[in-house]
C-alpha atoms as a PDB file:
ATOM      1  CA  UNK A   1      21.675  69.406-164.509  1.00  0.00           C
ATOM      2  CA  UNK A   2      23.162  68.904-167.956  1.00  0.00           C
ATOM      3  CA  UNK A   3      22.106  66.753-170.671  1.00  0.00           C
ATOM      4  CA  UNK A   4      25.022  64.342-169.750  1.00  0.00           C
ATOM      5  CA  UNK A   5      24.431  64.154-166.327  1.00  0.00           C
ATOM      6  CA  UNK A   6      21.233  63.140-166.582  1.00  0.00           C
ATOM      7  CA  UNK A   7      22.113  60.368-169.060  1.00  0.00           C
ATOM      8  CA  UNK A   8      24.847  59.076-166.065  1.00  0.00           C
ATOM      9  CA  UNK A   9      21.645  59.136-163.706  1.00  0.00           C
ATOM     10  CA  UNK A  10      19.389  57.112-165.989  1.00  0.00           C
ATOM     11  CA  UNK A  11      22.710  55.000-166.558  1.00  0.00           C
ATOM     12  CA  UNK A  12      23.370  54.508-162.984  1.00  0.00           C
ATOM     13  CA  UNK A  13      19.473  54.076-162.217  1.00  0.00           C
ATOM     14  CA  UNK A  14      19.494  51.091-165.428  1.00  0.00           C
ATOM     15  CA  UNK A  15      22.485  49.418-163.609  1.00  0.00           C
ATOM     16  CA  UNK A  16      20.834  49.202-160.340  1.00  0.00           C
ATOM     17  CA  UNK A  17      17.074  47.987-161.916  1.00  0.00           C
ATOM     18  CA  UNK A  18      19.273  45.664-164.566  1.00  0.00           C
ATOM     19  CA  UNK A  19      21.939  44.112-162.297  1.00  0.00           C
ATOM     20  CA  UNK A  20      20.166  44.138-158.638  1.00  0.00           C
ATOM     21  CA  UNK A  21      17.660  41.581-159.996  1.00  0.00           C
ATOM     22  CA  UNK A  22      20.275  39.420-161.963  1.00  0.00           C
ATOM     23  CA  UNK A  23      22.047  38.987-158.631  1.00  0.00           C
ATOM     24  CA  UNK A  24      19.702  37.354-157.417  1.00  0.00           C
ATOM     25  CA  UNK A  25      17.698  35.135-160.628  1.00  0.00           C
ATOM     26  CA  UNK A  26      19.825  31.844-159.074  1.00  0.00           C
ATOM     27  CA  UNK A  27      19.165  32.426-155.640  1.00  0.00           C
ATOM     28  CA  UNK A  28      15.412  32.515-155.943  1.00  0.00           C
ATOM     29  CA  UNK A  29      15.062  29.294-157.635  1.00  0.00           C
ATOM     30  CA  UNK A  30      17.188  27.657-155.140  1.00  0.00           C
ATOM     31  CA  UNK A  31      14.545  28.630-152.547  1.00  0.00           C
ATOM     32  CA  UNK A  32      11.774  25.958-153.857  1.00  0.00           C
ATOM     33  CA  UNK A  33      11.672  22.283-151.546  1.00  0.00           C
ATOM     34  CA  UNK A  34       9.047  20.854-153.849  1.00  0.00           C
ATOM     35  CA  UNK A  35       8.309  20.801-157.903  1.00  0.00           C
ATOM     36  CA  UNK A  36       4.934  23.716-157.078  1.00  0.00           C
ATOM     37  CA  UNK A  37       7.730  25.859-155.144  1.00  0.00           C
ATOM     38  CA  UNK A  38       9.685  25.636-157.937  1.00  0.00           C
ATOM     39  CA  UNK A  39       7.362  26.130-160.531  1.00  0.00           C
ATOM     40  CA  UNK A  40       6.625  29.140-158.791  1.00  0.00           C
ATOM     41  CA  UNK A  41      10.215  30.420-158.090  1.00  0.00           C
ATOM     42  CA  UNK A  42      10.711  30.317-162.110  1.00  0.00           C
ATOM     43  CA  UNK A  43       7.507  32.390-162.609  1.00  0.00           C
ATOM     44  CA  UNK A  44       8.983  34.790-160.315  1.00  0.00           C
ATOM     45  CA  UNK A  45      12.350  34.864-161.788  1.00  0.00           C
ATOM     46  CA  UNK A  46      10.727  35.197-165.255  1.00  0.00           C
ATOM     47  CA  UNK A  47       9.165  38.552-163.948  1.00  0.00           C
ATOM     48  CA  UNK A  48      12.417  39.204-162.355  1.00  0.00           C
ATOM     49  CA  UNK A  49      14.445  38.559-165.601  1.00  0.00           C
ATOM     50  CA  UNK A  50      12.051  41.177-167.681  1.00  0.00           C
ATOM     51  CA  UNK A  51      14.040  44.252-164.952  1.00  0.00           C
ATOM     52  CA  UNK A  52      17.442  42.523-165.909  1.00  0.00           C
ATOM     53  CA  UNK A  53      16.489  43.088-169.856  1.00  0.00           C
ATOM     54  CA  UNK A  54      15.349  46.340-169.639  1.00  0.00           C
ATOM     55  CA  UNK A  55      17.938  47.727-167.385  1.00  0.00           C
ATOM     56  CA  UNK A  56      20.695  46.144-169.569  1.00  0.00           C
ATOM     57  CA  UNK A  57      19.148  47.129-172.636  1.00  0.00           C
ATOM     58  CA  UNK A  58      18.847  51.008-170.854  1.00  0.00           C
ATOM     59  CA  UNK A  59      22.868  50.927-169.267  1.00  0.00           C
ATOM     60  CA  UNK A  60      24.016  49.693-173.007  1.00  0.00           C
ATOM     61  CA  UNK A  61      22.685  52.628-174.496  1.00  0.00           C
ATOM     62  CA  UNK A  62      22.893  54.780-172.258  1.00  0.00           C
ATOM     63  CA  UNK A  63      26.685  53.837-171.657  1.00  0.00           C
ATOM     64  CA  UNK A  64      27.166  54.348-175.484  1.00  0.00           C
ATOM     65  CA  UNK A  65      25.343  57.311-175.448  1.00  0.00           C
ATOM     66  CA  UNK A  66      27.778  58.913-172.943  1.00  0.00           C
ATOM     67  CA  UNK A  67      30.592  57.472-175.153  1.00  0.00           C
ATOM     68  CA  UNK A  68      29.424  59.327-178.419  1.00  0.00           C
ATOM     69  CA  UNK A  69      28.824  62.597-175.684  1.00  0.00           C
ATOM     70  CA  UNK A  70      32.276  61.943-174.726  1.00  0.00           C
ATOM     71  CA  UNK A  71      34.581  60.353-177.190  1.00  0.00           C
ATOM     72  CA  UNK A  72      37.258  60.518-175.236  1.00  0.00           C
ATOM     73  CA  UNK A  73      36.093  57.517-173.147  1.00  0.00           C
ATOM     74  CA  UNK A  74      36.563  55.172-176.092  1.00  0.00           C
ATOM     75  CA  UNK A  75      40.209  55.497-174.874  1.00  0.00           C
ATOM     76  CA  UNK A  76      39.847  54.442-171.858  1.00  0.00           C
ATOM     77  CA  UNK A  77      40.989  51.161-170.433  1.00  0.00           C
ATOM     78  CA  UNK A  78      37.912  50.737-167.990  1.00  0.00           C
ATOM     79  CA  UNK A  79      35.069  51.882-170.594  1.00  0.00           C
ATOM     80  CA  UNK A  80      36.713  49.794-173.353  1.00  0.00           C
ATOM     81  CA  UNK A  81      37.201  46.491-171.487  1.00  0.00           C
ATOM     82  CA  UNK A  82      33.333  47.395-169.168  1.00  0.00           C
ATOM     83  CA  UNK A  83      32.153  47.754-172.784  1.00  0.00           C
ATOM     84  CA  UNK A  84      33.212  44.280-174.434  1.00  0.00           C
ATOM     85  CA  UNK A  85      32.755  42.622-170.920  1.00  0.00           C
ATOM     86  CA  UNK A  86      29.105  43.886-171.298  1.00  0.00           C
ATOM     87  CA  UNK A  87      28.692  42.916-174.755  1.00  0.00           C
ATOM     88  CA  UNK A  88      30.182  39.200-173.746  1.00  0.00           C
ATOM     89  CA  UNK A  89      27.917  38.781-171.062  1.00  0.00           C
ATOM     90  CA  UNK A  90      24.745  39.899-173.321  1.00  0.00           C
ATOM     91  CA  UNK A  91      26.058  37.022-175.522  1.00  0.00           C
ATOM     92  CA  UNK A  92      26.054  34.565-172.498  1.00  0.00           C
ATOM     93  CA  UNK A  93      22.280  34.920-172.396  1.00  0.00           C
ATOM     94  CA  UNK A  94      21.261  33.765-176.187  1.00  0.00           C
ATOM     95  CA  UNK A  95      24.595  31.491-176.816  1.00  0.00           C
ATOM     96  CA  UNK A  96      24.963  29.758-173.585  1.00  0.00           C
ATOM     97  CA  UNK A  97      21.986  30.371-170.643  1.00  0.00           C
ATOM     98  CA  UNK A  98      19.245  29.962-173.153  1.00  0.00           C
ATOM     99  CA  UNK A  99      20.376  26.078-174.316  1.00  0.00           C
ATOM    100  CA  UNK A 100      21.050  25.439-170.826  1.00  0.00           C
ATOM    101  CA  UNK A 101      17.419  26.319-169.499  1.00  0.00           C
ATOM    102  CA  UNK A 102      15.641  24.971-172.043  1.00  0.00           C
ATOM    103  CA  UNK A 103      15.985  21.801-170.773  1.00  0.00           C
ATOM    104  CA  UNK A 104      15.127  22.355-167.206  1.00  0.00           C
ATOM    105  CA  UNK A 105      12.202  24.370-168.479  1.00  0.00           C
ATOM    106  CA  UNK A 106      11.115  21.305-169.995  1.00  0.00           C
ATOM    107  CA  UNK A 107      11.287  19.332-166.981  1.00  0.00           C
ATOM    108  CA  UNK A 108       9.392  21.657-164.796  1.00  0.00           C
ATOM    109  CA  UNK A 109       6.001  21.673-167.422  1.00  0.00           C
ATOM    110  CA  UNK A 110       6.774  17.874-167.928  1.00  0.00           C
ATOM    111  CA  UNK A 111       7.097  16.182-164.855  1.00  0.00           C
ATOM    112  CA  UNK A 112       4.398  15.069-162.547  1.00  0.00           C
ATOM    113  CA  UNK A 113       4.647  14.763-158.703  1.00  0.00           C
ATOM    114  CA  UNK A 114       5.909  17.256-155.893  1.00  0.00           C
ATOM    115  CA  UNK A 115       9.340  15.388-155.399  1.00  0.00           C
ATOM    116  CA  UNK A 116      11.852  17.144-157.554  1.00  0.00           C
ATOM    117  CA  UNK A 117      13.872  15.261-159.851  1.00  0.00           C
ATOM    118  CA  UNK A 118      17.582  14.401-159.555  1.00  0.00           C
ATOM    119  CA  UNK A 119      18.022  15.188-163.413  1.00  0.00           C
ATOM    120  CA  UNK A 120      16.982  18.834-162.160  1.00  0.00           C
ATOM    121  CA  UNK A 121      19.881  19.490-159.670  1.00  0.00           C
ATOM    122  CA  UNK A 122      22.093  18.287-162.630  1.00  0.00           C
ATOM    123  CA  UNK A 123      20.527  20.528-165.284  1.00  0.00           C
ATOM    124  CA  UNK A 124      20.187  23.147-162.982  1.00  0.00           C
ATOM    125  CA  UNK A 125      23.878  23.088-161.333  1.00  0.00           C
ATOM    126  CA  UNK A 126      25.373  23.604-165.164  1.00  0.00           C
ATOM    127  CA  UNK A 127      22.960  26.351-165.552  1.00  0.00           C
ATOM    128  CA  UNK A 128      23.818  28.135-162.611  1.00  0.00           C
ATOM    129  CA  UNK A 129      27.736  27.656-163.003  1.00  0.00           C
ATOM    130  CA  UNK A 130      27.318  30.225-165.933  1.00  0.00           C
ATOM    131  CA  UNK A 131      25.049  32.386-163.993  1.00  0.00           C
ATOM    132  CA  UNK A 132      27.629  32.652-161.283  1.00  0.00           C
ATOM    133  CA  UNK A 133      30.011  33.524-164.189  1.00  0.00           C
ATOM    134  CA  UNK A 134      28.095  36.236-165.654  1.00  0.00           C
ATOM    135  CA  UNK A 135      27.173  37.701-162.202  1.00  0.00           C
ATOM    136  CA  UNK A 136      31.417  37.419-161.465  1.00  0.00           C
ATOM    137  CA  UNK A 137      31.885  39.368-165.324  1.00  0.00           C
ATOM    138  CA  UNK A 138      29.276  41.999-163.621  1.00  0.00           C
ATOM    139  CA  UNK A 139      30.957  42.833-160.439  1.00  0.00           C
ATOM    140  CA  UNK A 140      34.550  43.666-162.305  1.00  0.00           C
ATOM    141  CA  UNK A 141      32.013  45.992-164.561  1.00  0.00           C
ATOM    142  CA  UNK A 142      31.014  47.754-161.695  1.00  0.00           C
ATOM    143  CA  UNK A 143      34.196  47.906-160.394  1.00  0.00           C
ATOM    144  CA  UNK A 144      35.783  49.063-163.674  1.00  0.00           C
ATOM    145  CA  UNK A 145      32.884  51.676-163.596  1.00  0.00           C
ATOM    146  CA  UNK A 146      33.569  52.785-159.989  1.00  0.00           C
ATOM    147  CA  UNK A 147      37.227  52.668-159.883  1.00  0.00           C
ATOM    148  CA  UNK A 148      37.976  53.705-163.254  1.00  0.00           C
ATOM    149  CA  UNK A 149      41.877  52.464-162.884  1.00  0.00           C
ATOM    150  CA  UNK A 150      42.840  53.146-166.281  1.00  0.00           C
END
């Protein structure tokens, strides 16, 4: 096994730890009937979210890693637009998720009582429109990546 190819299993490996678990961050918060279920379904998406951050962080680097290995896929139609589609959806997180959770954050350590508030299925249904965004802008990466159609 080459240097390279072992960088393209480490990259393939980082996709499945980084994206698997960010399929999946809005489903398991959906799961909770009652304000302790919940609580609990955002503790284990938290835990969830640290695989999503470290696989990214390892597919971005290793993905630019093959690039400098293999300059000639800086002119490629797939790893250009995978690339900036990447680097988009990292900025989702900071620029757009983050405001968006803070407030239902705040409403799960604020609020007393098992029912669960309306104002949380509001909050949470504009948080989890983007989600469903990113998670579309991360199946046409790994379709770009698989298909490689220019």
């Amino acid at each position: 096994m080459t240097f390279y190819q072992f960088i393209v299993v480490i990259h393939i490996f980082s996709a499945i730890m980084g994206m698997g678990p960010g399929f999946i961050l809005t489903t398991v918060v959906k799961s909770g009937k009652n304000m302790t279920e919940l609580r609990h379904s955002y503790a284990v998406r938290h835990k969830l979210h640290i695989f999503v951050m470290v696989g990214g962080t390892l597919v971005l680097i290793t993905g630019l890693i093959m690039g400098s290995m293999n300059p000639s896929l800086f002119r490629m139609g797939w790893y250009v637009i995978s690339l900036v589609l990447f680097l988009a959806a990292l900025a989702i997180g900071p620029l757009v998720l983050s405001p968006r959770s803070k407030p239902v954050k705040a409403l799960l350590a604020s609020h007393k009582g098992e029912e669960i508030p309306e104002e949380y299925y509001r909050l949470s249904k504009i948080l989890f429109r983007y989600e469903y965004l990113e998670n579309a802008i991360f199946i046409v990466i790994i379709a770009l990546m698989i298909l490689k159609p220019f």
